[in-house]
C-alpha atoms as a PDB file:
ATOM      1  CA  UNK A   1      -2.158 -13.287  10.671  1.00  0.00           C
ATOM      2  CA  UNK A   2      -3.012  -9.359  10.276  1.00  0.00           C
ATOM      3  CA  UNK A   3      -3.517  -7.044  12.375  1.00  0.00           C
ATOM      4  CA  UNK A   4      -3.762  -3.380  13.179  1.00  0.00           C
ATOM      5  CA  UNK A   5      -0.397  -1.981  14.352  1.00  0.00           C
ATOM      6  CA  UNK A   6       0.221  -1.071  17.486  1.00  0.00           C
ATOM      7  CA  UNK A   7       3.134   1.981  18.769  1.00  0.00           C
ATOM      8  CA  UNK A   8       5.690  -0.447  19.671  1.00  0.00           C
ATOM      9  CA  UNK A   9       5.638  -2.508  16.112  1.00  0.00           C
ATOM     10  CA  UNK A  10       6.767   0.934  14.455  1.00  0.00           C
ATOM     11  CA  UNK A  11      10.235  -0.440  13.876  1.00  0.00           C
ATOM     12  CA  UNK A  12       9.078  -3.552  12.068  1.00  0.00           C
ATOM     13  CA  UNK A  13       7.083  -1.374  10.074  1.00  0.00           C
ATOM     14  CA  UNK A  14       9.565   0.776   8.979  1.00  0.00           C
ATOM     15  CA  UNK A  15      11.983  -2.168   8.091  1.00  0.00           C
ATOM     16  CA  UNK A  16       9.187  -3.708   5.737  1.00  0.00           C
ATOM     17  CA  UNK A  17       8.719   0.493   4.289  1.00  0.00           C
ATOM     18  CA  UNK A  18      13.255   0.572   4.124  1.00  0.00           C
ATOM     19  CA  UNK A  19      13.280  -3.082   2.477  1.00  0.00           C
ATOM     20  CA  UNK A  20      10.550  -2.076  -0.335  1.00  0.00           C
ATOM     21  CA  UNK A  21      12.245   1.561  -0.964  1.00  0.00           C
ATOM     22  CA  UNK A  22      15.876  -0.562  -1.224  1.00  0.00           C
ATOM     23  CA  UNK A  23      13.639  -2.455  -3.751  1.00  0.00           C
ATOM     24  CA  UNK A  24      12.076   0.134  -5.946  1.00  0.00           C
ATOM     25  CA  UNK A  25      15.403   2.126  -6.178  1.00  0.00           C
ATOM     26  CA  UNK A  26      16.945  -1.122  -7.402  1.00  0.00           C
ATOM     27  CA  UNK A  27      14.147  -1.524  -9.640  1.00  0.00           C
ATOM     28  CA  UNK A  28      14.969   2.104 -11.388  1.00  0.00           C
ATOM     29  CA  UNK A  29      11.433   3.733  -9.402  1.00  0.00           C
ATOM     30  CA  UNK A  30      12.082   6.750  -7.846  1.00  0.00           C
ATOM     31  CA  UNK A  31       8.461   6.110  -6.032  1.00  0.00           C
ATOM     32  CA  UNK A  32       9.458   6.570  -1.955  1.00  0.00           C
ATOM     33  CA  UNK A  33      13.273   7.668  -3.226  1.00  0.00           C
ATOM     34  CA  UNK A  34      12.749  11.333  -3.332  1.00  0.00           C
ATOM     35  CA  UNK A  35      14.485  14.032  -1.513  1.00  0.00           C
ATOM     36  CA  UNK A  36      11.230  14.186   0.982  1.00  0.00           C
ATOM     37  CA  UNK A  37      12.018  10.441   2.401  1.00  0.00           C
ATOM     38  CA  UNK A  38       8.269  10.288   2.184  1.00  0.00           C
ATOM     39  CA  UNK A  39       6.947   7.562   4.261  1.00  0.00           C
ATOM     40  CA  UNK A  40       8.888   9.162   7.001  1.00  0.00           C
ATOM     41  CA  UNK A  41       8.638   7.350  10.323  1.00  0.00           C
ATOM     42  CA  UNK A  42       6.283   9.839  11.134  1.00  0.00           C
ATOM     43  CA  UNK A  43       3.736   9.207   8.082  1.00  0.00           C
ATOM     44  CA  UNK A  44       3.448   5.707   9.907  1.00  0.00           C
ATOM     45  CA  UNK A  45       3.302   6.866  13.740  1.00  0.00           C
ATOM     46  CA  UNK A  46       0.080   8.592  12.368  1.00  0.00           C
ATOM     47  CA  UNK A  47      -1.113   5.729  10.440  1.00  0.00           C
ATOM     48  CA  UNK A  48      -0.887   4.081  13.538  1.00  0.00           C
ATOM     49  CA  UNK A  49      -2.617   6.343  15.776  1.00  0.00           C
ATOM     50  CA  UNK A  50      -5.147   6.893  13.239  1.00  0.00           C
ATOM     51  CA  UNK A  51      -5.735   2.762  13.477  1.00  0.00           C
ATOM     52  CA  UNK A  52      -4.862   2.858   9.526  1.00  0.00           C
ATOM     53  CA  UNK A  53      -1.846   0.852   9.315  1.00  0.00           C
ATOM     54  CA  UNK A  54      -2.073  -2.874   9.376  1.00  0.00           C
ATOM     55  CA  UNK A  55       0.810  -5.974   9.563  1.00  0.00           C
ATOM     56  CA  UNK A  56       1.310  -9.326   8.268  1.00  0.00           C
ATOM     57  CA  UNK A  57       2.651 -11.197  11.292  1.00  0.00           C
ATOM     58  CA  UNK A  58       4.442 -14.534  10.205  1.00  0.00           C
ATOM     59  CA  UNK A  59       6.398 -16.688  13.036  1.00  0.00           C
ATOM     60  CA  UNK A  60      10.143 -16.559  12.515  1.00  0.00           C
ATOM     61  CA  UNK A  61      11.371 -20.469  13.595  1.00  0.00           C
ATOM     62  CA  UNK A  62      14.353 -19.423  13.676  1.00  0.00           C
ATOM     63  CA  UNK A  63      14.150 -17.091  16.252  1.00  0.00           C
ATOM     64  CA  UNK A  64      11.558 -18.689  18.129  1.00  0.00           C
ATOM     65  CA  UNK A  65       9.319 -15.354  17.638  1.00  0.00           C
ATOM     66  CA  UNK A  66       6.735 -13.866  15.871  1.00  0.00           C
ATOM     67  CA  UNK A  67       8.081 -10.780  13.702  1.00  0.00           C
ATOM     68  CA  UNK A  68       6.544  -8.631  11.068  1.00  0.00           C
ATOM     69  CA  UNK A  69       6.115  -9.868   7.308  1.00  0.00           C
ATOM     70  CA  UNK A  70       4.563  -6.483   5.567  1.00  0.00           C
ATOM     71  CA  UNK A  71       2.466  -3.998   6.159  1.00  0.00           C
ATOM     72  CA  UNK A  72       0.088  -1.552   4.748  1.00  0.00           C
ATOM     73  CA  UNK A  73      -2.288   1.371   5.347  1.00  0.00           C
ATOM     74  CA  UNK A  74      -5.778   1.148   4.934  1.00  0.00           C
ATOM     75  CA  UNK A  75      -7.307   5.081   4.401  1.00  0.00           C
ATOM     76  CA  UNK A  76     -10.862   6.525   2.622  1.00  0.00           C
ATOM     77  CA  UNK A  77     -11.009   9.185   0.187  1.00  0.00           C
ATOM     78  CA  UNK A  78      -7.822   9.914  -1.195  1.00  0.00           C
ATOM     79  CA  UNK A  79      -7.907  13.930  -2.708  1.00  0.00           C
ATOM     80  CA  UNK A  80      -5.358  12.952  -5.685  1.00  0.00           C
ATOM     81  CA  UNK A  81      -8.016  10.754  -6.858  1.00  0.00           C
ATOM     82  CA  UNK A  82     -10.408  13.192  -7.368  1.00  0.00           C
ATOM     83  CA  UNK A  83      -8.851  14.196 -10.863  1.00  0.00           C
ATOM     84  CA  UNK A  84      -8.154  10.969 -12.741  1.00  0.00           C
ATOM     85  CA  UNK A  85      -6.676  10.912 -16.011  1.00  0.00           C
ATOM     86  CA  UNK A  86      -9.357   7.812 -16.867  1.00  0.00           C
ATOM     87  CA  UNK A  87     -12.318   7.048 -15.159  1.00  0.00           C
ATOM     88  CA  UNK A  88     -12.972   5.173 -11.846  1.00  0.00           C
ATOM     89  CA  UNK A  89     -15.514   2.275 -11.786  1.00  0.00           C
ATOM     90  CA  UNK A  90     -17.172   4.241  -9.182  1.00  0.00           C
ATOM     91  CA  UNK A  91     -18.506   7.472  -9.123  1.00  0.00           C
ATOM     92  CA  UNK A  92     -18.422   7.983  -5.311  1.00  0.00           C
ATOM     93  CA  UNK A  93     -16.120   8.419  -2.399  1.00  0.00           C
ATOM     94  CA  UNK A  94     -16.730   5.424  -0.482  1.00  0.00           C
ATOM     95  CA  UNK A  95     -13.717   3.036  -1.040  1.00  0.00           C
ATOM     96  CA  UNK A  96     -10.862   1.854   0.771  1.00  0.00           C
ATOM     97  CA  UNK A  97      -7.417   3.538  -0.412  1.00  0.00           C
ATOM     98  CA  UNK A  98      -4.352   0.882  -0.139  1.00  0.00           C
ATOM     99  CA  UNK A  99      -0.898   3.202   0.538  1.00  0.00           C
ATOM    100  CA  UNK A 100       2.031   1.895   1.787  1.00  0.00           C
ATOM    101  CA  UNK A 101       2.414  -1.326   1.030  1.00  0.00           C
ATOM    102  CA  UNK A 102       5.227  -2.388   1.747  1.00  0.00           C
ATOM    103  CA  UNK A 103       6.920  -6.324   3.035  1.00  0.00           C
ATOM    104  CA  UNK A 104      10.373  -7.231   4.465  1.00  0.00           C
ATOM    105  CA  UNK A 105      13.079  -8.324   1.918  1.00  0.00           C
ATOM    106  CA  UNK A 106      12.880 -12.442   3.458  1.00  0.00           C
ATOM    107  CA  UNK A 107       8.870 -12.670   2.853  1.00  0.00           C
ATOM    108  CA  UNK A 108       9.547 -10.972  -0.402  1.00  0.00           C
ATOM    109  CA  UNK A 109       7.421 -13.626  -2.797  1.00  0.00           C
ATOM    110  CA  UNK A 110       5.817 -15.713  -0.578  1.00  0.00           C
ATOM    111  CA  UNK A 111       2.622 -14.133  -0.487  1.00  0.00           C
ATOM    112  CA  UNK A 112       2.428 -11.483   2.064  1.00  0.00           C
ATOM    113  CA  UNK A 113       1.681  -8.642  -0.277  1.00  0.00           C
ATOM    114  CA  UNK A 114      -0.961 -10.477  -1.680  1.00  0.00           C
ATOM    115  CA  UNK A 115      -2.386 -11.370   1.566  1.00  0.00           C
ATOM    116  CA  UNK A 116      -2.394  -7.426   2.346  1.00  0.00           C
ATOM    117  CA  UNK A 117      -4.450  -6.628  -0.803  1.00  0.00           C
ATOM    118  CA  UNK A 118      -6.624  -9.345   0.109  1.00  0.00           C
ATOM    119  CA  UNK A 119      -7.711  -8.322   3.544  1.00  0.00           C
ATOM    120  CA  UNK A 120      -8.024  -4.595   1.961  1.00  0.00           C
ATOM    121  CA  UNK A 121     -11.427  -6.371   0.349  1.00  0.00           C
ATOM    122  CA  UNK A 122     -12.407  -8.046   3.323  1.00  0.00           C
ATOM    123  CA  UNK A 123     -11.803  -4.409   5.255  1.00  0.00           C
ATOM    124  CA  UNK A 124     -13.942  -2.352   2.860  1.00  0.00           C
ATOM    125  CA  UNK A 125     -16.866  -5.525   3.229  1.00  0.00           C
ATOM    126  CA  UNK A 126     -16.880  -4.951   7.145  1.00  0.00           C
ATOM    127  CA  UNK A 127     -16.398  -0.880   6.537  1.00  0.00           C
ATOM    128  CA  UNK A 128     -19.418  -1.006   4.056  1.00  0.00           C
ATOM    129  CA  UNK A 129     -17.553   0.338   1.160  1.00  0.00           C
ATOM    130  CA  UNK A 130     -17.916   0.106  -2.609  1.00  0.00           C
ATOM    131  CA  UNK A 131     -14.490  -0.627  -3.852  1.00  0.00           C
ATOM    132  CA  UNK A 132     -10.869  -0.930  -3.228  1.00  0.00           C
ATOM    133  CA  UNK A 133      -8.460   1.707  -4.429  1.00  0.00           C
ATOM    134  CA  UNK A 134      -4.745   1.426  -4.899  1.00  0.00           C
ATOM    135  CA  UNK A 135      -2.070   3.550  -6.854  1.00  0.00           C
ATOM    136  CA  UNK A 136       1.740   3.069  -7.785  1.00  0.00           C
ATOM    137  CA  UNK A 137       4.520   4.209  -9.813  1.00  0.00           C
ATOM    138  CA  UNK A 138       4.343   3.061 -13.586  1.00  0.00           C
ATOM    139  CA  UNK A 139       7.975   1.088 -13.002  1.00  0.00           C
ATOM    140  CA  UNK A 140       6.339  -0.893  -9.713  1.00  0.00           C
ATOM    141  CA  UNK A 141       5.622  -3.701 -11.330  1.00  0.00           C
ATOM    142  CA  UNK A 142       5.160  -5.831  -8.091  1.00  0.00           C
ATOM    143  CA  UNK A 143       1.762  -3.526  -7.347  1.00  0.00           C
ATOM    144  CA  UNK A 144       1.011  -3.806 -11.047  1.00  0.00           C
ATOM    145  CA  UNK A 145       1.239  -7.565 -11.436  1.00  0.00           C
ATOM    146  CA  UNK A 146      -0.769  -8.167  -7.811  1.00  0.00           C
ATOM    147  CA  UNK A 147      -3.498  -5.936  -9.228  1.00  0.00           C
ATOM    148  CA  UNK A 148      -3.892  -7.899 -12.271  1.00  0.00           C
ATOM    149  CA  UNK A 149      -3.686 -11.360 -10.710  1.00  0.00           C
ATOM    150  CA  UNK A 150      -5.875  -9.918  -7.944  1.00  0.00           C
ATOM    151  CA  UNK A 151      -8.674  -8.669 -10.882  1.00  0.00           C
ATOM    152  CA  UNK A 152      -8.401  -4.791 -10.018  1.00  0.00           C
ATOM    153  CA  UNK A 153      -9.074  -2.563 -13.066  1.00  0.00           C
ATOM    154  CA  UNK A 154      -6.450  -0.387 -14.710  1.00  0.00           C
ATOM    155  CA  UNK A 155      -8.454   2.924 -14.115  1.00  0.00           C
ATOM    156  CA  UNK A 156      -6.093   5.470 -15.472  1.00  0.00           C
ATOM    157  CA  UNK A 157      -3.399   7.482 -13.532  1.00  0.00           C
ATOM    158  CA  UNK A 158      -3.292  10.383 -11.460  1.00  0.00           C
ATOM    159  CA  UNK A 159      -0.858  13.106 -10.952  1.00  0.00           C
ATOM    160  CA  UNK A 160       0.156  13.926  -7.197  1.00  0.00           C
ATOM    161  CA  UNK A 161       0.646  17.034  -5.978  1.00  0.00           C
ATOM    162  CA  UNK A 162       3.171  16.884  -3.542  1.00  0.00           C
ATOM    163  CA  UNK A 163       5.914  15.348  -6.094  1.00  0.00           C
ATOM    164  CA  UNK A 164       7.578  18.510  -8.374  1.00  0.00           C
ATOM    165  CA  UNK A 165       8.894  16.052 -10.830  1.00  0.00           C
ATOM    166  CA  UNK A 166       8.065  14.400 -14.003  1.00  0.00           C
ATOM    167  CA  UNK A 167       8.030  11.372 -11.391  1.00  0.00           C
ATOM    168  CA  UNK A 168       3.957  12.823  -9.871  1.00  0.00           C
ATOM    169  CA  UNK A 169       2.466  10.331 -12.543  1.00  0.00           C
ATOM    170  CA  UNK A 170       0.953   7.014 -10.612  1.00  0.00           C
ATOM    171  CA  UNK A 171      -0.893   4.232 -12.047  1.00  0.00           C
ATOM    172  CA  UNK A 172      -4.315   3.703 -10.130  1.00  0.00           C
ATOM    173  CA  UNK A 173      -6.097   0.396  -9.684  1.00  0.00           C
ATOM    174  CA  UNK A 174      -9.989  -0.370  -8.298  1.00  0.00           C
ATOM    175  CA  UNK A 175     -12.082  -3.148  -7.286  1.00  0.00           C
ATOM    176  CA  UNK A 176     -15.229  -3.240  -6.941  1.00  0.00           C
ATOM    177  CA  UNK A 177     -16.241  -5.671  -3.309  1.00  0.00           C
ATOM    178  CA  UNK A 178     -19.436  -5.452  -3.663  1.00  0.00           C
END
């Protein structure tokens, strides 16, 4: 099941964001290793009082509980799109920008990231947007794979302006939903 988070699932949320950080620095990415500790537990308060950030909820036998799988922010316009080193099937602003996608090292593989990108499609149908939008760092090859088996577009990459390093350069993916 998803669903939007809610204040008090902020922990779960940040395991699923510690579990995929653990991942990518295993993985050689630096993408969410930097000095910044960007997502911060902060970045996803606000994604949750904006009603941006969303959870895979999965039942956990074991503990006789439901507990949280993944999770993911759903956002608009993103500004470091506007200057793509490619070209965007779309011309406009109105698309649905995946960040922070992120799932819990046991659901790792069984579908939950998928599921997220998924429901990002379904969003942008009931938000009446265009397309889906989603960047990562060349060496994520998790993000990369899902976007190829999910039919997104290679579109270029874009350079972000908050990283200082030769690390700024970020793959970026679109489908169209409509």
């Amino acid at each position: 099941m998803i669903r939007k988070a809610e204040l008090e699932d902020l922990d779960g949320v940040m395991e699923c964001i510690e579990d995929a950080r653990k991942l990518l620095r295993e993985s050689g990415s630096k993408q969410w290793n930097d000095k910044d500790g960007y997502p911060t537990r902060i970045d996803l308060e606000r994604d949750i009082l904006n009603n941006n950030c969303y959870i895979s909820v999965k039942y956990n036998y074991d503990l006789d509980q439901e507990e949280i799988a993944g999770t993911v922010t759903y956002e608009g316009h993103e500004k470091e799109y506007d200057v793509v080193y490619g070209k965007w099937l779309t011309d406009k602003t109105n698309y649905t920008t995946i960040h922070r996608l992120a799932t819990r090292t046991k659901y790792r593989m069984t579908g939950v990231a998928k599921e997220l990108m998924e429901y990002a499609v379904e969003y942008s149908k009931k938000t009446g947007r265009e397309s889906v939008r989603i960047d990562t760092h060349p060496k994520n090859s998790t993000v990369r794979h899902l976007a190829e088996v999910l039919e997104y577009t290679e579109c270029g990459y874009v350079l972000y302006s908050r990283i200082k390093n030769d690390e700024a350069k970020r793959l970026v993916f679109e489908k169209k939903v409509k």
